[in-house]
Protein backbone atom coordinates (compact mmCIF):
# COMPACT_ATOMS: atom_id res chain seq x y z
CA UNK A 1 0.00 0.00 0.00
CA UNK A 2 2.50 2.38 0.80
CA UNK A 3 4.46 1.41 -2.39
CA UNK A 4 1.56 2.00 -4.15
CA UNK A 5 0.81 5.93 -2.66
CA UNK A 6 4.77 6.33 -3.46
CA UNK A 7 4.31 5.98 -7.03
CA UNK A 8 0.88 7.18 -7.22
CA UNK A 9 2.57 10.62 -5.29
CA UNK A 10 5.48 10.40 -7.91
CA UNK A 11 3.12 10.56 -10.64
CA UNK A 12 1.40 13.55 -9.63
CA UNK A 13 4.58 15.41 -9.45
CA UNK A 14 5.73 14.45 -12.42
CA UNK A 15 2.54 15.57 -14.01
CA UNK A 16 2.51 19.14 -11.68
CA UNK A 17 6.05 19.81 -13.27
CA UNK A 18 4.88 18.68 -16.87
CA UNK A 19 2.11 21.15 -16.71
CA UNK A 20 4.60 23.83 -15.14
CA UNK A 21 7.05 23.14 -18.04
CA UNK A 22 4.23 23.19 -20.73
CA UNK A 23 2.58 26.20 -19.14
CA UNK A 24 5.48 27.84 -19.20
CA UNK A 25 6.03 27.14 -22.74
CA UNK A 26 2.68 27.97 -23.71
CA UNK A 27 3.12 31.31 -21.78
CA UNK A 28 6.47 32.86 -23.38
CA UNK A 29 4.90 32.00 -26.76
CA UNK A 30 1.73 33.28 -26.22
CA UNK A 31 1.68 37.15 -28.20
CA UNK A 32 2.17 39.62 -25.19
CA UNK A 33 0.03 42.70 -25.20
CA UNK A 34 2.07 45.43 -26.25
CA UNK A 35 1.75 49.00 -24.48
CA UNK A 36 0.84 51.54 -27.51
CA UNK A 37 -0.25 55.08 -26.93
CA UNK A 38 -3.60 56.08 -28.27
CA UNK A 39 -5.89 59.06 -29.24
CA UNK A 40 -9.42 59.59 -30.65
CA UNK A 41 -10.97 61.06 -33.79
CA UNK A 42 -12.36 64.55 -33.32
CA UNK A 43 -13.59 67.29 -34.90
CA UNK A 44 -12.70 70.82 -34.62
CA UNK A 45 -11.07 73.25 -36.81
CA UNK A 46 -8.34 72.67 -39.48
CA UNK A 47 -5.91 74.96 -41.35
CA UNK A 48 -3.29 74.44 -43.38
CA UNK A 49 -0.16 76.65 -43.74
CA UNK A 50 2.92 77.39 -46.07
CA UNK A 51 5.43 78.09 -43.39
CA UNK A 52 8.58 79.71 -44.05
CA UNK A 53 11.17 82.58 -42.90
CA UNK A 54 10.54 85.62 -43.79
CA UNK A 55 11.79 89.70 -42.37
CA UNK A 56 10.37 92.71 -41.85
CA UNK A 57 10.97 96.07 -43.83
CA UNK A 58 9.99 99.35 -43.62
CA UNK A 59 6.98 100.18 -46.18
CA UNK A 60 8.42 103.37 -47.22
CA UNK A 61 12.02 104.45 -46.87
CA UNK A 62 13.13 107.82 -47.83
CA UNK A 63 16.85 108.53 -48.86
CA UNK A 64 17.88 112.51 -48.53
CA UNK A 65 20.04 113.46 -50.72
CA UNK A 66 22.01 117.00 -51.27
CA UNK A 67 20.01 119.29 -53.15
CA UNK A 68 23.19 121.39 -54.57
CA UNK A 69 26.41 121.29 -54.47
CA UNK A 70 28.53 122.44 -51.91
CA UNK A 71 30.61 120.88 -48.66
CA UNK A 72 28.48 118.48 -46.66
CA UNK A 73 29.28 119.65 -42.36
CA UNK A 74 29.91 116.53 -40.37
CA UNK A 75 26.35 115.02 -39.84
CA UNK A 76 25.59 114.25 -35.86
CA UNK A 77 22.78 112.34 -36.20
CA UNK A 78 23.39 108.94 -35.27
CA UNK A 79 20.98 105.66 -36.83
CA UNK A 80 17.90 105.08 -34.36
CA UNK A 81 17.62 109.10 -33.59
CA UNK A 82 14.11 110.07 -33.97
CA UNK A 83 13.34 112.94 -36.20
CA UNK A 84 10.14 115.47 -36.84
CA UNK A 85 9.25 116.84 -40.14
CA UNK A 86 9.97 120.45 -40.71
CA UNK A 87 12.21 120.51 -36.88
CA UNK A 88 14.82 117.93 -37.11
CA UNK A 89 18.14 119.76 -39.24
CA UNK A 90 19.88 116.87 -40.94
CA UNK A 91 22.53 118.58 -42.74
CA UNK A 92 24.29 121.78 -42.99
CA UNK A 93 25.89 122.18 -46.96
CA UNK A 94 28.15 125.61 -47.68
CA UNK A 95 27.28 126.13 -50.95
CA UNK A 96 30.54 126.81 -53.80
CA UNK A 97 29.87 129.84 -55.32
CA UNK A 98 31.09 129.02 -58.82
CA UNK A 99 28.09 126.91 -58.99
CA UNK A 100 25.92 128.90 -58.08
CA UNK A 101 26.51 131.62 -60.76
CA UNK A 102 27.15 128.68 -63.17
CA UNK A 103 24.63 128.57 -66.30
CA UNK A 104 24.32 124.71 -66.37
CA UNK A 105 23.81 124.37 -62.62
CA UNK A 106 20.99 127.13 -63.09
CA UNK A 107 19.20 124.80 -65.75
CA UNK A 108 19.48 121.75 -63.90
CA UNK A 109 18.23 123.64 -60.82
CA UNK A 110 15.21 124.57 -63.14
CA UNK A 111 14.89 121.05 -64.20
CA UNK A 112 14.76 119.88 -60.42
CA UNK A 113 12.32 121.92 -59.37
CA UNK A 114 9.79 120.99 -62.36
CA UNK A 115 10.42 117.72 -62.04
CA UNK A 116 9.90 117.98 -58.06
CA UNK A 117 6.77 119.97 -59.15
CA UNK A 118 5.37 117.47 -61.60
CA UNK A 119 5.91 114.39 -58.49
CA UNK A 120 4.10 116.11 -56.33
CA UNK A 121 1.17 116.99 -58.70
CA UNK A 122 1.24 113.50 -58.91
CA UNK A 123 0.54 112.36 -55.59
CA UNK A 124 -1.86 114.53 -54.42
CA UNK A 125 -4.87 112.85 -56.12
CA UNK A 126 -3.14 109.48 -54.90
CA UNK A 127 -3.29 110.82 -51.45
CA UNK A 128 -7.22 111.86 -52.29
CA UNK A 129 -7.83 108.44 -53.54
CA UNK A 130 -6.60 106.77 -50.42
CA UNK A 131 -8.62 109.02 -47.93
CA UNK A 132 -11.73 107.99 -49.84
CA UNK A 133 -11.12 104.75 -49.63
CA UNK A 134 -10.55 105.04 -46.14
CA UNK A 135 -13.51 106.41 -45.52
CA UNK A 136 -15.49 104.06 -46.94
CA UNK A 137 -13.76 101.11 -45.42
CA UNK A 138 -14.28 102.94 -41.99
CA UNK A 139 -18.01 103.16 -43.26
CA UNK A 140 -18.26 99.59 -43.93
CA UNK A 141 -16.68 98.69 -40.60
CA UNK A 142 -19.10 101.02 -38.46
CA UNK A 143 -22.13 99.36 -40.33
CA UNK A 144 -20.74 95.31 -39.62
CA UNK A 145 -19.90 96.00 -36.33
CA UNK A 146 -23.84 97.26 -35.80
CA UNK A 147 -24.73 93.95 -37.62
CA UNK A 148 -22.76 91.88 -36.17
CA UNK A 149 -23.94 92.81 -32.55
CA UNK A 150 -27.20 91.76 -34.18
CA UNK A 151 -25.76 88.18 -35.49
CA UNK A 152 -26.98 89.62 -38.36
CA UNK A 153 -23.39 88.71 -39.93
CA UNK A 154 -21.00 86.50 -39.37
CA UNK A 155 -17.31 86.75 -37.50
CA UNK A 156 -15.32 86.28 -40.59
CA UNK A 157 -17.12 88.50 -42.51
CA UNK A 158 -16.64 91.34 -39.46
CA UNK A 159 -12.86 90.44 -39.58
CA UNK A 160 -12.58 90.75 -43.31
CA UNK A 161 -13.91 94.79 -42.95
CA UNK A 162 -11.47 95.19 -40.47
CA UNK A 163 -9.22 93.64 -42.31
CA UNK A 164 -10.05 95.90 -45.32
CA UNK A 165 -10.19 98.99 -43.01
CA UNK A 166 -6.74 98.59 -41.66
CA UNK A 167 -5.65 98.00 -45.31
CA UNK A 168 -6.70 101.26 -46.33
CA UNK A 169 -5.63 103.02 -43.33
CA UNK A 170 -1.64 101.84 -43.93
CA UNK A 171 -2.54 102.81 -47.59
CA UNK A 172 -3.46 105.92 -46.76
CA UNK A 173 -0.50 106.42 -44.23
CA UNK A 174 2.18 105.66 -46.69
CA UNK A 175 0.28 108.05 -49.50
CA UNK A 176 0.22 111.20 -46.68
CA UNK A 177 3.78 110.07 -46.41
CA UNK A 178 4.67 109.86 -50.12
CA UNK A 179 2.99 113.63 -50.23
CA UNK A 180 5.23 115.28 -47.68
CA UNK A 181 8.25 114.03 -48.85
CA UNK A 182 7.83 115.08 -52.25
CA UNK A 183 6.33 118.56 -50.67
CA UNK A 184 9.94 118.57 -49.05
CA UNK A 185 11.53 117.56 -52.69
CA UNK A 186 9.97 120.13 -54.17
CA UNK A 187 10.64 123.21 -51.52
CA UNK A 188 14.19 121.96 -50.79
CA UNK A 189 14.64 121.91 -55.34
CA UNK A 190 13.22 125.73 -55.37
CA UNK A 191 15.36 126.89 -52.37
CA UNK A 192 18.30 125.55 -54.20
CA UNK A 193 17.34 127.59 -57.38
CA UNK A 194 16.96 130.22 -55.58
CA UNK A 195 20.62 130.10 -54.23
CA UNK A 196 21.43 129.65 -58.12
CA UNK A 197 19.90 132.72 -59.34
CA UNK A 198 22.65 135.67 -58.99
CA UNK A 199 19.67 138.46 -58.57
CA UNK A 200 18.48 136.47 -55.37
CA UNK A 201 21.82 135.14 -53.95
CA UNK A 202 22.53 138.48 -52.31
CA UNK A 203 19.19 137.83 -50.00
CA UNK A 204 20.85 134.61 -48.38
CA UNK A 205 23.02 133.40 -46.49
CA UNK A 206 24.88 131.54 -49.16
CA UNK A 207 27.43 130.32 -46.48
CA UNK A 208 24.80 127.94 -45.15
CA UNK A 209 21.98 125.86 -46.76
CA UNK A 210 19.76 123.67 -44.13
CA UNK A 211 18.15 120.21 -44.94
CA UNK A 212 15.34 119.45 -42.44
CA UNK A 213 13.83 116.14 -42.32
CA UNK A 214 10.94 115.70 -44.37
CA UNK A 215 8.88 113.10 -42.04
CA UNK A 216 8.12 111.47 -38.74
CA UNK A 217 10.48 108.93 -38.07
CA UNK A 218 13.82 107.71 -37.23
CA UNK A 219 16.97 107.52 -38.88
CA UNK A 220 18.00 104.35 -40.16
CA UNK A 221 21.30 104.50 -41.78
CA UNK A 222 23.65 108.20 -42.17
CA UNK A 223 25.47 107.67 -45.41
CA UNK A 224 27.72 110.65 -45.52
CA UNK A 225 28.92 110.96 -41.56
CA UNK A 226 32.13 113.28 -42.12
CA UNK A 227 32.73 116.38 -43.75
CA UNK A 228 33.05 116.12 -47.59
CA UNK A 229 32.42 117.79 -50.58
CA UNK A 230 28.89 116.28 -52.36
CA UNK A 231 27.22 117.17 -55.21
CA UNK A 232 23.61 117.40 -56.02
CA UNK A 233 21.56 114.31 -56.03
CA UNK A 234 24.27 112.68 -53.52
CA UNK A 235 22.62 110.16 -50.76
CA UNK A 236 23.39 111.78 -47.31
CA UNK A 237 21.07 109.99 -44.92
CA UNK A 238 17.92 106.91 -44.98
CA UNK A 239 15.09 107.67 -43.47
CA UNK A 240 11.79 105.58 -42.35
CA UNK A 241 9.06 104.94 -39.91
CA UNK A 242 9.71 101.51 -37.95
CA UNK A 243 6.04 101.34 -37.01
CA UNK A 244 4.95 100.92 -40.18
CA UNK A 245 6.25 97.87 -41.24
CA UNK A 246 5.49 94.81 -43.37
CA UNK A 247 7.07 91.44 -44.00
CA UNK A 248 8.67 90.00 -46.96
CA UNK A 249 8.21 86.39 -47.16
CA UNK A 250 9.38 84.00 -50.10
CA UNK A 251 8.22 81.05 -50.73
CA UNK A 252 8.89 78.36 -53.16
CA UNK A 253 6.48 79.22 -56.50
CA UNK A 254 4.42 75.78 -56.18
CA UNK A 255 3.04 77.50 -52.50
CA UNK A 256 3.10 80.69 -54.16
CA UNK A 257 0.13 79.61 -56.72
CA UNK A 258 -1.95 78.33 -53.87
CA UNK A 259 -1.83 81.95 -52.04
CA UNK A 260 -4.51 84.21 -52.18
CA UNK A 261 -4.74 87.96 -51.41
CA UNK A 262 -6.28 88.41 -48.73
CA UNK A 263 -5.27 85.19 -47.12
CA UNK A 264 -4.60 85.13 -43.11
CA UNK A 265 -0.92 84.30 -41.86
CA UNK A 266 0.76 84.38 -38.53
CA UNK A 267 4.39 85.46 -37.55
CA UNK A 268 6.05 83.38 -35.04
CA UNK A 269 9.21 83.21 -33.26
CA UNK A 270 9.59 87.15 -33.65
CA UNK A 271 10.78 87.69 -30.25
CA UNK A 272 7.22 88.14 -28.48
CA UNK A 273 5.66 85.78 -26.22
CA UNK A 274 2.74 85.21 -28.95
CA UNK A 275 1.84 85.29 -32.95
CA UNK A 276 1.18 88.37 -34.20
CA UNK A 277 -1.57 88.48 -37.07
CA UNK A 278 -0.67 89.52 -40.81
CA UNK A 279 -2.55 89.39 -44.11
CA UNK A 280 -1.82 88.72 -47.25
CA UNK A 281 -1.12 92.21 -49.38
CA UNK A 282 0.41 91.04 -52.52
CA UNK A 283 1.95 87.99 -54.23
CA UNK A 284 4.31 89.05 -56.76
CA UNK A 285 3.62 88.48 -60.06
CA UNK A 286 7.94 87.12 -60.89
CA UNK A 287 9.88 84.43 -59.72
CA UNK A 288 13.38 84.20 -58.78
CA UNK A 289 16.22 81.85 -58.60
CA UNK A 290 17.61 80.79 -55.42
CA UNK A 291 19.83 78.26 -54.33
CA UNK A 292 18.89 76.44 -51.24
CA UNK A 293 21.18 75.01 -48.14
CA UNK A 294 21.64 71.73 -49.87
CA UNK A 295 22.92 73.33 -53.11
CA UNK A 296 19.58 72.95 -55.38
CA UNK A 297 18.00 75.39 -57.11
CA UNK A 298 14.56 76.76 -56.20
CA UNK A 299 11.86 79.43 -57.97
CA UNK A 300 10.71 81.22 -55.27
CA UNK A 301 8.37 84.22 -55.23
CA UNK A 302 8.31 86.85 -52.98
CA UNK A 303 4.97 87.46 -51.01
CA UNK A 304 4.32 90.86 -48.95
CA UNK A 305 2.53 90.50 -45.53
CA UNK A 306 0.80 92.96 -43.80
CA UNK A 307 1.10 93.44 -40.04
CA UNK A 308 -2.54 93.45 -38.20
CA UNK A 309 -1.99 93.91 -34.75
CA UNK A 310 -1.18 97.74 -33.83
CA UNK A 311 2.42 98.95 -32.99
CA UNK A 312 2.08 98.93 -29.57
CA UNK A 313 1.55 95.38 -29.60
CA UNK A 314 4.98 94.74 -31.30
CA UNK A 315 7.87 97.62 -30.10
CA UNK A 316 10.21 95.70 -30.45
CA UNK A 317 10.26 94.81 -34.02
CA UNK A 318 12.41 96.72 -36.22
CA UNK A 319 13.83 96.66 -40.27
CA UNK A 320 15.07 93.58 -41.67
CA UNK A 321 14.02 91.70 -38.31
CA UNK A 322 13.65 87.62 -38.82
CA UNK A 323 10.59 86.20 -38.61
CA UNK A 324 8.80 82.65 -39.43
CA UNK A 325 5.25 83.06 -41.31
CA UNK A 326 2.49 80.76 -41.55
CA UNK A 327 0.13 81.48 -44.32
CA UNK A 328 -2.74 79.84 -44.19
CA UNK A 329 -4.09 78.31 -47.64
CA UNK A 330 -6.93 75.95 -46.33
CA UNK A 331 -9.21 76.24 -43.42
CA UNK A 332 -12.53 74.79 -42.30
CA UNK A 333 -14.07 74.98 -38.49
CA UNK A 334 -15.57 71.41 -38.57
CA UNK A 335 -13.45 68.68 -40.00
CA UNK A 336 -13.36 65.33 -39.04
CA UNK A 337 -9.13 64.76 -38.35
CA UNK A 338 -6.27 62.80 -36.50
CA UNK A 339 -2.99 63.56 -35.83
CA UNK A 340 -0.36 62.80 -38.76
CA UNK A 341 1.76 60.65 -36.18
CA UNK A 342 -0.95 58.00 -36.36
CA UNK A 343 -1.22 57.44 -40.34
CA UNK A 344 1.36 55.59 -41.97
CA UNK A 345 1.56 54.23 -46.00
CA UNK A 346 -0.13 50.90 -46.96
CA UNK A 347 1.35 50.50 -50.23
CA UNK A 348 -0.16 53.54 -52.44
CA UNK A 349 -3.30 54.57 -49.77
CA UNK A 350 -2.92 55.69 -45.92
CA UNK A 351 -3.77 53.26 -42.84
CA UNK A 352 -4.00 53.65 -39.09
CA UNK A 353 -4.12 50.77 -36.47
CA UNK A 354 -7.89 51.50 -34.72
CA UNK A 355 -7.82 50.06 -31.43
CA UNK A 356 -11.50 47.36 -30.94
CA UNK A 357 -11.52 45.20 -27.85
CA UNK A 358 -7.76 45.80 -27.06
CA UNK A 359 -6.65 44.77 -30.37
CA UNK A 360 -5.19 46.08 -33.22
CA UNK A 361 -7.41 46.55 -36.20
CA UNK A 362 -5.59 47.67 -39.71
CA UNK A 363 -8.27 50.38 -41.81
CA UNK A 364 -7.26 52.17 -44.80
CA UNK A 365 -8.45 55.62 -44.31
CA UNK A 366 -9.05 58.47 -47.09
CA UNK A 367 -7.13 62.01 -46.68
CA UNK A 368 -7.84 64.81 -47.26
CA UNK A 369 -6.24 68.38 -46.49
CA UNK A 370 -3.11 68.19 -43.46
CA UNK A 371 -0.49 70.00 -42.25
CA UNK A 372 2.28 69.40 -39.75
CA UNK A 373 0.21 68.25 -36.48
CA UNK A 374 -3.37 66.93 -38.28
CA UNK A 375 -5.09 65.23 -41.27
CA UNK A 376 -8.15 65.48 -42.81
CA UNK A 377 -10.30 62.25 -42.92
CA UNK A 378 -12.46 61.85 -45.44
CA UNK A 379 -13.38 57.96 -44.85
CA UNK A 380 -12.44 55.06 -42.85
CA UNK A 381 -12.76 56.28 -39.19
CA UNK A 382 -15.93 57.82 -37.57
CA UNK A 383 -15.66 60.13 -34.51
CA UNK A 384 -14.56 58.82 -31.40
CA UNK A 385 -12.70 56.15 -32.39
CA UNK A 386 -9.70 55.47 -30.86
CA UNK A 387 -6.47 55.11 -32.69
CA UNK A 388 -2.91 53.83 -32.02
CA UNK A 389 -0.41 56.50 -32.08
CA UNK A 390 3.11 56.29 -33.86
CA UNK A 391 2.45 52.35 -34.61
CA UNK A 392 5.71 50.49 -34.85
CA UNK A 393 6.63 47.21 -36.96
CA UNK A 394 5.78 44.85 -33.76
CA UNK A 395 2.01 45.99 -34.31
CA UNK A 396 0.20 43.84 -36.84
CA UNK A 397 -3.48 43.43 -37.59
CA UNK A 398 -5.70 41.99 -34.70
CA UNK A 399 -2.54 42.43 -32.40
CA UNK A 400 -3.28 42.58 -28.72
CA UNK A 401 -2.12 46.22 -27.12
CA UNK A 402 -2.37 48.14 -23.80
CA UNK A 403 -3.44 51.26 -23.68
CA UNK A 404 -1.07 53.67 -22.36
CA UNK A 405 -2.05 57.89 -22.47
CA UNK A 406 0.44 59.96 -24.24
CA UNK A 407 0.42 62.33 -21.14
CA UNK A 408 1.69 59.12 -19.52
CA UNK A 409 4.52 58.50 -21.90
């Protein structure tokens, strides 16, 4: 009997480490979940972007130069001075006499001040133009506002006339602008013929002639900084108005085609602690050739922001500052989208693992519009589904996973 429990008892243990050893087995080669982070399928808004770098610049720049000639004083003003028009003196020029009495000087004196005339004929009914535009852009903005306190129209339609209104007010700026600085052209061309007539130099000091500045601004670079002799039409200082700026962005000519006037962009990485808003002014009609970092040549096309938010918002921003713009080609406020990191290629179409009853189901999905964080999905995956993000080469179809939040990662 005993003999008999013995082997009976030997059995059994032989059997418990069989089934250990076969468990165990059965175990390591059984497919292990794997831990995969997830998201869902939402809806919300969409836009996509050409991104690139762009810089600032000053809308209008103004470059004084010598109205006669004569011997340029040493210039004090330094770049980044402020200056107002009709106060700030720029330059002091002694006039040479011989000059001044001679016949071809007094023609080309003559000439000046005609053609000074004839510019600023010109821009007058420019500067007319503008205002009236203005006007009625401020019209139109007055009368959506009103509406839109109504509902009576819709947000983008109310940011569109402001869009349009601050247009025509930076129009109308640079126009008023335009005007006094041929105003100045034109006085500082018939003070110099004066000095050239020999009935009228008597009634001058014709040891001194004084160039004022001929705007609101600041100095942005002094060309002639010692004492020199110049003569007439020489460069002596650049002038311009940092707060009215816009940004020159260019962009490779395939983007170009898809950019509208009008479109929205953002500027990033300026400096400030957010975006500032910009619009598109103009896409210029010719290419260029440029050669990129890696050596290959691009056609790119330059395309001309304009800034949105108000000066104050932005003092720090200067000329030629760097900038990175997003302009936006494509939007829509309801789209049904995923994030790019969970689509991968399935031969020629786009898939994403969908997660079902902690498993791993392959779908080929449809795309439509994306940019660098979403994707458009036009069929394959329905709201609220849940998808595997960044799927590696250990995931398969009907694969078992565990779920693991990317805030968890």
């Amino acid at each position: 009997m005993k003999k008999y429990l013995r082997n009976a008892m030997r059995a059994l243990l032989s059997l418990v480490i069989l089934g250990a050893v076969v468990g165990g087995l059965i175990w390591s080669f059984w497919p292990q979940p794997l831990p995969v982070e997830w998201t869902t399928v939402r809806r919300g808004p969409l836009h996509v972007t050409v991104d690139e770098d762009g810089k600032t610049r000053i809308r209008q720049r103004y470059v004084v130069s010598s109205p006669l000639a004569g011997t340029l004083q040493r210039i004090e003003l330094e770049a980044g001075d402020s200056v107002r028009r009709g106060e700030t003196l720029l330059a002091t020029i002694q006039p040479i006499e011989p000059d001044i009495l001679d016949a071809r000087s007094l023609a080309q004196a003559e000439a000046r001040v005609r053609a000074a005339q004839a510019a600023w004929n010109r821009i007058e009914p420019a500067v007319q133009r503008a205002r009236i535009e203005w006007e009625h852009a401020e019209t139109q903005l007055t009368r959506f506002r009103r509406l839109a306190s109504d509902a009576s129209v819709s947000a983008q339609e109310l940011d569109e006339a402001e869009m349009i209104y601050r247009a025509r007010e930076q129009d109308l700026r640079s126009a008023e602008l335009a005007r006094d600085v041929a105003r100045f052209e034109w006085d500082l061309a018939k003070a110099a013929l004066a000095r050239a007539i020999p009935s009228e130099v008597d009634s001058f000091d014709v040891q001194r002639f004084d160039v004022y500045s001929p705007i609101d601004g600041q100095v942005l670079r002094v060309l002639e900084k010692s004492e020199t002799v110049v003569a007439p039409g020489m460069p002596l200082l650049e002038l311009g108005d940092v707060n009215d700026l816009e940004v020159e962005v260019d962009v490779l000519s395939a983007d170009a085609v898809k950019i509208a006037q009008g479109s929205r962009a953002f500027l990033e990485r300026w400096g400030g602690d957010r975006p500032l808003a910009a619009v598109v002014r103009r896409v210029e009609p010719a290419a260029f050739t440029k050669i990129s970092a890696l050596g290959v040549e691009e056609q790119r096309v330059n395309v001309i922001l304009d800034l949105r938010d108000p000066p104050e918002h932005r003092p720090p921003l200067g000329d030629a500052f760097r900038v990175e713009a997003r302009i936006v080609i494509w939007e829509e406020q309801d789209v049904l989208q995923v994030p790019t990191g969970a689509l991968f290629r399935q031969g020629d179409r786009w898939a994403v693992f969908a997660i079902e009853d902690n498993r791993a189901v392959l779908r080929q999905v449809e795309v439509g519009q994306r940019n660098r964080a979403s994707a458009q999905i036009l069929s394959g995956l329905r709201e609220d589904d849940r998808v595997i993000m960044y799927p590696s080469d250990q995931i398969s179809h009907q694969s078992p996973v565990a779920l693991q939040d990317l805030t968890d990662a």
